[in-house]
N, C-alpha and C. Protein backbone atom coordinates (compact mmCIF):
# COMPACT_ATOMS: atom_id res chain seq x y z
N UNK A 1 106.13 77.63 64.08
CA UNK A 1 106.66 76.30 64.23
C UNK A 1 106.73 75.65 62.84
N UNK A 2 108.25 74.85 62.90
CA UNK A 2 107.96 74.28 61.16
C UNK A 2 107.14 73.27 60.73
N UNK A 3 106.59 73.29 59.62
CA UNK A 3 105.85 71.97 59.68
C UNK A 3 106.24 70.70 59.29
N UNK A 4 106.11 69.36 60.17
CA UNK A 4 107.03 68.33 60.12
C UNK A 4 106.00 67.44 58.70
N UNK A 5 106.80 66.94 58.10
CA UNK A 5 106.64 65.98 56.72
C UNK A 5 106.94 64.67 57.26
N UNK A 6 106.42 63.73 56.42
CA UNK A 6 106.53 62.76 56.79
C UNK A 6 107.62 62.24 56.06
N UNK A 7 108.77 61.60 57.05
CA UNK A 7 110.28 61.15 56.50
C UNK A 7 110.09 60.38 55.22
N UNK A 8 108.92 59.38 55.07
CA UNK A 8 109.26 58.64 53.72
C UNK A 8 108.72 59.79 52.56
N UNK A 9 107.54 60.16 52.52
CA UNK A 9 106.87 61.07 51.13
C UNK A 9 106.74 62.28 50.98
N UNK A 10 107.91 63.01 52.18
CA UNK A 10 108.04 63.42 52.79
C UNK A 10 108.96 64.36 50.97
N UNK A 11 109.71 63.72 50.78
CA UNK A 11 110.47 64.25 49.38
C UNK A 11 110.52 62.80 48.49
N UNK A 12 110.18 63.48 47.61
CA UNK A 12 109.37 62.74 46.04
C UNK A 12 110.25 61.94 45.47
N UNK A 13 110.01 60.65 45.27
CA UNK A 13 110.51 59.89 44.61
C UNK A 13 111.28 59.96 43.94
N UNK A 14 112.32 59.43 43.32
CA UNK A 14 113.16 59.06 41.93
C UNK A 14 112.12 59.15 40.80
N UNK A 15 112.54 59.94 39.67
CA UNK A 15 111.73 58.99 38.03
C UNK A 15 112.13 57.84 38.08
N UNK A 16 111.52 57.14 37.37
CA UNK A 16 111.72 55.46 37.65
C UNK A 16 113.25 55.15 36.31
N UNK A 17 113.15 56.54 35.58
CA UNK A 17 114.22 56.14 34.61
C UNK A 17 115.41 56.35 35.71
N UNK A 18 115.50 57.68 36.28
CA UNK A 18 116.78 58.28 37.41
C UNK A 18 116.98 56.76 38.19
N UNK A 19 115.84 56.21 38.96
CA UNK A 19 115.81 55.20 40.37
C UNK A 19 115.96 53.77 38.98
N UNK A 20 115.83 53.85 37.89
CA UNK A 20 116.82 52.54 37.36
C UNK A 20 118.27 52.74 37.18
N UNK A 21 118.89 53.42 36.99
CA UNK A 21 119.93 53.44 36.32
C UNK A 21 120.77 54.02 37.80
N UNK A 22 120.46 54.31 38.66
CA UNK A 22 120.69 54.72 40.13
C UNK A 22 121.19 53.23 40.73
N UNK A 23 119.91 52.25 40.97
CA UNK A 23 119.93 51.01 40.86
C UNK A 23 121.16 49.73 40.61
N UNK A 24 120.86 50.18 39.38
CA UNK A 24 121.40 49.41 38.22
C UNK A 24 123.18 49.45 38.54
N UNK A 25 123.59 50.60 38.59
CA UNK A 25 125.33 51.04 38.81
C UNK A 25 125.44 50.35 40.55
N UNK A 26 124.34 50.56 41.21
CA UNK A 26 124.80 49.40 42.56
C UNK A 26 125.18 47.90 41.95
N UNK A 27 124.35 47.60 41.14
CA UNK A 27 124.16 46.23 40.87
C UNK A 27 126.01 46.15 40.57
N UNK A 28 126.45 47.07 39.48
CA UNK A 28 128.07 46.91 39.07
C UNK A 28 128.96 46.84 40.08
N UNK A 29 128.50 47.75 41.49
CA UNK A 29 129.46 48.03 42.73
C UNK A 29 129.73 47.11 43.17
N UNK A 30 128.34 46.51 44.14
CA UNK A 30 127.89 45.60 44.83
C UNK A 30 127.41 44.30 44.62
N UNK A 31 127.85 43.46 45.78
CA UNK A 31 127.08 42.50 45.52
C UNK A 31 126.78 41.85 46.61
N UNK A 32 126.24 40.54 47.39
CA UNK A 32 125.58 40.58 48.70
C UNK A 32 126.24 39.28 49.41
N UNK A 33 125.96 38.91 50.34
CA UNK A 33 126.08 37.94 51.17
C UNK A 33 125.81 36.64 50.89
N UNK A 34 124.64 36.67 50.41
CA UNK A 34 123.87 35.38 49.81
C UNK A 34 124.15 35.37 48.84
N UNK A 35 124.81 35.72 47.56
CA UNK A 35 125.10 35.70 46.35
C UNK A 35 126.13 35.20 46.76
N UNK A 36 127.11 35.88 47.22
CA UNK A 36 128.73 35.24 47.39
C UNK A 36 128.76 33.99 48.00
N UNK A 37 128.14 33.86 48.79
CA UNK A 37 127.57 32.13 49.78
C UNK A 37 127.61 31.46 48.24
N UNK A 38 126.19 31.83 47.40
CA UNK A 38 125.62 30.85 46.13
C UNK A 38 126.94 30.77 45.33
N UNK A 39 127.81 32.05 45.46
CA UNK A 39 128.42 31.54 44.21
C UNK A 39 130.15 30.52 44.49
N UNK A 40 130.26 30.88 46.40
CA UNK A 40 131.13 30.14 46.42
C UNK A 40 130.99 28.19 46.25
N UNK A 41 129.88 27.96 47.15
CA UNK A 41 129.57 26.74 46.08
C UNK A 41 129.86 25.89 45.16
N UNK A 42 130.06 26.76 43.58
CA UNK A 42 130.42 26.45 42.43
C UNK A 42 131.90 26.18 42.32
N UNK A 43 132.29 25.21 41.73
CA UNK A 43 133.72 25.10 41.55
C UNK A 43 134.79 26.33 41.36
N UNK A 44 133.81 27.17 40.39
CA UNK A 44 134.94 28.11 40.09
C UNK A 44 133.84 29.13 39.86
N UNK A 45 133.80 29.88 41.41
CA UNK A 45 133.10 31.05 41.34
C UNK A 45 132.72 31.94 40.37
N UNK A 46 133.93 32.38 40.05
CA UNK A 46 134.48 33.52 38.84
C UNK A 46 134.71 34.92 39.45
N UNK A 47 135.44 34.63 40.48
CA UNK A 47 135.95 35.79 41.68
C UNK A 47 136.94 35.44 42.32
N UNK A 48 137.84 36.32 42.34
CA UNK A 48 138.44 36.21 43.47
C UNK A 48 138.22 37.40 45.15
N UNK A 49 137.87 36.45 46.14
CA UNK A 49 136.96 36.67 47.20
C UNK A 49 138.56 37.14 48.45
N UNK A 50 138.84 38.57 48.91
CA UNK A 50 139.84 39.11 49.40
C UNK A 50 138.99 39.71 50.77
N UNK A 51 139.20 39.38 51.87
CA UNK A 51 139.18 39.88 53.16
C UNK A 51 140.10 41.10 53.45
N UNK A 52 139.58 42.20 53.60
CA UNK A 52 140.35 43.31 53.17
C UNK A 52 140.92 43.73 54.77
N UNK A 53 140.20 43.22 55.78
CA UNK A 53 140.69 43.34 57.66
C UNK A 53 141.92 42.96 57.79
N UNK A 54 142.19 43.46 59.04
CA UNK A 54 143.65 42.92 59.54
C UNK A 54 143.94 41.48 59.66
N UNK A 55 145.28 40.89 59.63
CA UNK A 55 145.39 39.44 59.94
C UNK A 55 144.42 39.05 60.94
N UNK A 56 145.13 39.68 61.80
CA UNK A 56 144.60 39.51 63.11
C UNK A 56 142.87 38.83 63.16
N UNK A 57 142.35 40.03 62.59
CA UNK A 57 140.68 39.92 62.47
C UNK A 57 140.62 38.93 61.33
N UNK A 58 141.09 38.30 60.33
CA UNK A 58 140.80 37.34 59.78
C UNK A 58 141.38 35.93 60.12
N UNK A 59 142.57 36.06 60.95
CA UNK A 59 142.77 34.77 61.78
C UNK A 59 141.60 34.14 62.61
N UNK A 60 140.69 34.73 63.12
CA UNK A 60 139.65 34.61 64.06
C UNK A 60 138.33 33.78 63.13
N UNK A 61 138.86 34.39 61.99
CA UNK A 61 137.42 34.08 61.10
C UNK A 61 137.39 34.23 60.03
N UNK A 62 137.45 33.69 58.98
CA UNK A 62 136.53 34.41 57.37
C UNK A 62 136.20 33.61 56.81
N UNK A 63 135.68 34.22 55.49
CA UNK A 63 134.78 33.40 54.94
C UNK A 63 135.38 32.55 54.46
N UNK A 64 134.62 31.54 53.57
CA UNK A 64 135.60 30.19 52.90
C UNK A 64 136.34 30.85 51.45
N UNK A 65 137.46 30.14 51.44
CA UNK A 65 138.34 31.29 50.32
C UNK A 65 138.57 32.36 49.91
N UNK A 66 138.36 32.65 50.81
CA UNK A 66 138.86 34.70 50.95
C UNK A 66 140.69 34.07 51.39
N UNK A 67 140.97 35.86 50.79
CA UNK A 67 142.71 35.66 50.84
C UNK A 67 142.32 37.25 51.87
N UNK A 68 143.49 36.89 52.51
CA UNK A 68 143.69 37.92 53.56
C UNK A 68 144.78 39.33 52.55
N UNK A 69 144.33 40.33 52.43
CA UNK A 69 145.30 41.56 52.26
C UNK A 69 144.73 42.53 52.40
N UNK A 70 145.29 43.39 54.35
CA UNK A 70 145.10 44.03 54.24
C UNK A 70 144.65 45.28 53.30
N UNK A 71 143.77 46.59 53.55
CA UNK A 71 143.71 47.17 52.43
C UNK A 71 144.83 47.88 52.21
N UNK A 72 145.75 48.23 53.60
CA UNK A 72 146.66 49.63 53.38
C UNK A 72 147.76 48.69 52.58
N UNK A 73 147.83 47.38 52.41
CA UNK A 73 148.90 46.27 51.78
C UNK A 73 148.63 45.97 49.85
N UNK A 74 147.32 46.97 49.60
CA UNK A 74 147.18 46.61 48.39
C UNK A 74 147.70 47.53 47.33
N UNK A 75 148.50 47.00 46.68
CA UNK A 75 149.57 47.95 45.81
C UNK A 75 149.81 46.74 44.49
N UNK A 76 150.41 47.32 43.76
CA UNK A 76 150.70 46.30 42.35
C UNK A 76 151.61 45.24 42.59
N UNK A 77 152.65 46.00 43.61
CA UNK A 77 152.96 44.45 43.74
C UNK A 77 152.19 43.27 44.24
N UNK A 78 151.72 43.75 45.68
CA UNK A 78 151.03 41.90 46.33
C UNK A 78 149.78 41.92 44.92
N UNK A 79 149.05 42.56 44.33
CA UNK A 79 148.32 42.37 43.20
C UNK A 79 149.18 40.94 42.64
N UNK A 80 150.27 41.25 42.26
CA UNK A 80 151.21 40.18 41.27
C UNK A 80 150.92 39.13 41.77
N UNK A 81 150.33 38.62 43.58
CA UNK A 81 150.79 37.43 43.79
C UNK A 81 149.53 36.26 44.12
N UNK A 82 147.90 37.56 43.53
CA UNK A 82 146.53 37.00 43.24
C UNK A 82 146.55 36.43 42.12
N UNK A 83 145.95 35.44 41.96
CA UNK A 83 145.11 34.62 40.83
C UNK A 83 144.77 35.52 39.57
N UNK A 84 144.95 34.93 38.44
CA UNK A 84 144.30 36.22 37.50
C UNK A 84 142.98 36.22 37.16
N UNK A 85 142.01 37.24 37.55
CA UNK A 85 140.88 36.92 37.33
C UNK A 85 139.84 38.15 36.69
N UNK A 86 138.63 37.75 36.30
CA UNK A 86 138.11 39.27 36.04
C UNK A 86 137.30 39.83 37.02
N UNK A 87 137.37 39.33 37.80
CA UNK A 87 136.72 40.50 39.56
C UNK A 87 137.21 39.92 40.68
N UNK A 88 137.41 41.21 41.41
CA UNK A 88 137.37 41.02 42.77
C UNK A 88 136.35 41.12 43.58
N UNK A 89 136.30 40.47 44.51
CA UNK A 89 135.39 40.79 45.73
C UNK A 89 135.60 41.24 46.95
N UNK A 90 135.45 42.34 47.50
CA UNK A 90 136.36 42.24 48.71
C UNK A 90 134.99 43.02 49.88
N UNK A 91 135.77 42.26 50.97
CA UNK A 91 134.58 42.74 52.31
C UNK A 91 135.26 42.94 53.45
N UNK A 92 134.83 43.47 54.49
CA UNK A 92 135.36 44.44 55.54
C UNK A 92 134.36 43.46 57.00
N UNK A 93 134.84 43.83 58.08
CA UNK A 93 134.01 43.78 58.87
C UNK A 93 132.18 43.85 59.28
N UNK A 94 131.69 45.00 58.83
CA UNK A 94 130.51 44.97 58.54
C UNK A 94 130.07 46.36 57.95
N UNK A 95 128.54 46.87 57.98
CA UNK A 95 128.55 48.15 57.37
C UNK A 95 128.66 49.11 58.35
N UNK A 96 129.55 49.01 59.40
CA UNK A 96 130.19 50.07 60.54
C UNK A 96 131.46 50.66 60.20
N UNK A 97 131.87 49.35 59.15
CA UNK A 97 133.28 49.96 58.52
C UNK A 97 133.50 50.46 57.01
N UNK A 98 134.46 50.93 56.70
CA UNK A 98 134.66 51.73 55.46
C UNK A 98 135.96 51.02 54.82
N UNK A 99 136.87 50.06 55.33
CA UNK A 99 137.88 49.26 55.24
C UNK A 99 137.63 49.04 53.45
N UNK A 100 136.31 48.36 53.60
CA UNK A 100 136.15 47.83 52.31
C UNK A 100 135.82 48.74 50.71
N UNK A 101 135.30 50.20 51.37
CA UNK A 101 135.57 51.03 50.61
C UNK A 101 136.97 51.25 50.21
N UNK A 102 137.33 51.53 51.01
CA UNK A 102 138.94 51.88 50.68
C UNK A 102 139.43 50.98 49.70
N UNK A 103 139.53 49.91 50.18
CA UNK A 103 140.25 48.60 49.13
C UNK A 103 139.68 48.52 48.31
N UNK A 104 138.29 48.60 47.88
CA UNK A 104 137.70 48.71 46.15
C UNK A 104 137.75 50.09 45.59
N UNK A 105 138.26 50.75 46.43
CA UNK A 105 138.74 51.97 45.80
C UNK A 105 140.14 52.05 45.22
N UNK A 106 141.04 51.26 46.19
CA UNK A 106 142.27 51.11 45.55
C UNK A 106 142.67 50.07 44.29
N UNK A 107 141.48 49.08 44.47
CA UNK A 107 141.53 48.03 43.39
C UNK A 107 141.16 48.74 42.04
N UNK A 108 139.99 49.52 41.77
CA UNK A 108 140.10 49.99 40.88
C UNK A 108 141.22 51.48 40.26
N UNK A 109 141.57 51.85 41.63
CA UNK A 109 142.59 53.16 40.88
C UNK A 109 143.97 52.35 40.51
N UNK A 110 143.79 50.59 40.75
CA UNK A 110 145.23 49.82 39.83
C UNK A 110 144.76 49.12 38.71
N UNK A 111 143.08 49.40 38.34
CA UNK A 111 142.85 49.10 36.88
C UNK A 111 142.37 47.69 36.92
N UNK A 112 142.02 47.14 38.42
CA UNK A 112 141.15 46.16 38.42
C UNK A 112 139.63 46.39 38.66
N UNK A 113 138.75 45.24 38.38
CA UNK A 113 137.64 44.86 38.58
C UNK A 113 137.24 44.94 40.08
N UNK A 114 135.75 45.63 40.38
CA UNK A 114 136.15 45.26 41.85
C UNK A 114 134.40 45.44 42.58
N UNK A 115 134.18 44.53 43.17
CA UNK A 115 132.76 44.51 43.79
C UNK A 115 133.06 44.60 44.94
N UNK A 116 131.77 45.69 45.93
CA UNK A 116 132.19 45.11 47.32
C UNK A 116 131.04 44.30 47.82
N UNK A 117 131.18 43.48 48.97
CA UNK A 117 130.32 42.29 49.38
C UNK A 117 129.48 43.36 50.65
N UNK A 118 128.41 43.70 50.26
CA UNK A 118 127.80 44.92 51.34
C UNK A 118 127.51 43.74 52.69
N UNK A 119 127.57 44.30 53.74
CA UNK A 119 127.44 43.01 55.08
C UNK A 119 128.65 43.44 55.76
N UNK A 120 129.58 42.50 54.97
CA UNK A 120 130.51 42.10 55.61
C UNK A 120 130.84 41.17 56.10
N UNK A 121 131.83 40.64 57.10
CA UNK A 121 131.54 39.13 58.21
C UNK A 121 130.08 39.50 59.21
N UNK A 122 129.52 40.79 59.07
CA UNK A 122 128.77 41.17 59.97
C UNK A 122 127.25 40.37 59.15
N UNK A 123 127.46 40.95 58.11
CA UNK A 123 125.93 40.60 57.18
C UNK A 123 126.17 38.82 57.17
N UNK A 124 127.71 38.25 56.85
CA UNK A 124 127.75 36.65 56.82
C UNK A 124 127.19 36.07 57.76
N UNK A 125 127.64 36.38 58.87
CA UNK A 125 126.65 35.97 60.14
C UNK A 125 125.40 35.74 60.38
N UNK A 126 124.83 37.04 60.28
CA UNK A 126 123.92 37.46 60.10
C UNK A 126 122.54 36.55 58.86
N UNK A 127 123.26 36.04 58.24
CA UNK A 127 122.37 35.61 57.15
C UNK A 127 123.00 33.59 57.41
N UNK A 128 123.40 33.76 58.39
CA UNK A 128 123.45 32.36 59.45
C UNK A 128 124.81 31.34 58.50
N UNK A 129 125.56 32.03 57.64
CA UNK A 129 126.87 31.27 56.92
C UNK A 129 127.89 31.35 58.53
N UNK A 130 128.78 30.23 58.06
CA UNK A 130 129.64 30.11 59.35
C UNK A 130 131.05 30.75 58.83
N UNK A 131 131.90 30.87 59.33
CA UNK A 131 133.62 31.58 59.47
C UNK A 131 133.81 30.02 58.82
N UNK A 132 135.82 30.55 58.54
CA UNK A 132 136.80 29.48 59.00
C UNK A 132 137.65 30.00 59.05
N UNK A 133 138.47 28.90 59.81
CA UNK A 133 139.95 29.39 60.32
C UNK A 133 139.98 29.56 61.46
């Protein structure tokens, strides 16, 4: 019979140099729920904040100043018709979906800046911020 390990110490840690710099490149990816809340707030974030779901699903709801484009809709042109800025933010439904991968995947293979908001409308909720629209 095999012998069962225990799931957490189960396999050995990161070096703390590997588990910083591991870290650290999330910090560039990502960014969170409560940050984007704090930073919408401010007059001028320093983002532009893109709901990457269908109309449909953002007619129902999103966050405050998010622009609706689809992801399969993001190409250089509708790019032309965002704000010019040095990041994007973009978020998906919640972490059930991959929507929002996609679209910060496509944002950067057009040579933009691009964070994704890990949550989603799922994590916004969740951390008790309200919709609009």
């Amino acid at each position: 019979m095999p012998r069962i390990t225990d799931p957490v110490t189960g396999t050995p840690a990161a070096d703390p140099t590997d588990a910083a710099a591991h870290f650290a490149a999330l910090m560039r990816l990502e960014t969170d729920c409560w940050d984007v809340h704090t930073a919408l707030r401010r007059t001028k974030p320093g983002f532009v904040l893109i709901d990457v779901r269908s109309t449909e699903a953002y007619d129902t709801g999103h966050l405050p100043n998010a622009i609706n484009l689809p992801h399969a809709r993001i190409v250089e042109r509708t790019l032309d018709d965002l704000p010019p800025t040095d990041l994007y933010v973009v978020y998906c439904a919640g972490p059930h979906c991959n929507t929002a991968n996609r679209a910060a995947l496509r944002l950067a293979q057009l040579g933009r800046p691009v964070k994704k908001m890990i949550g989603g409308v799922t994590g916004w909720l969740d951390e008790g911020f309200d919709l609009v629209g």
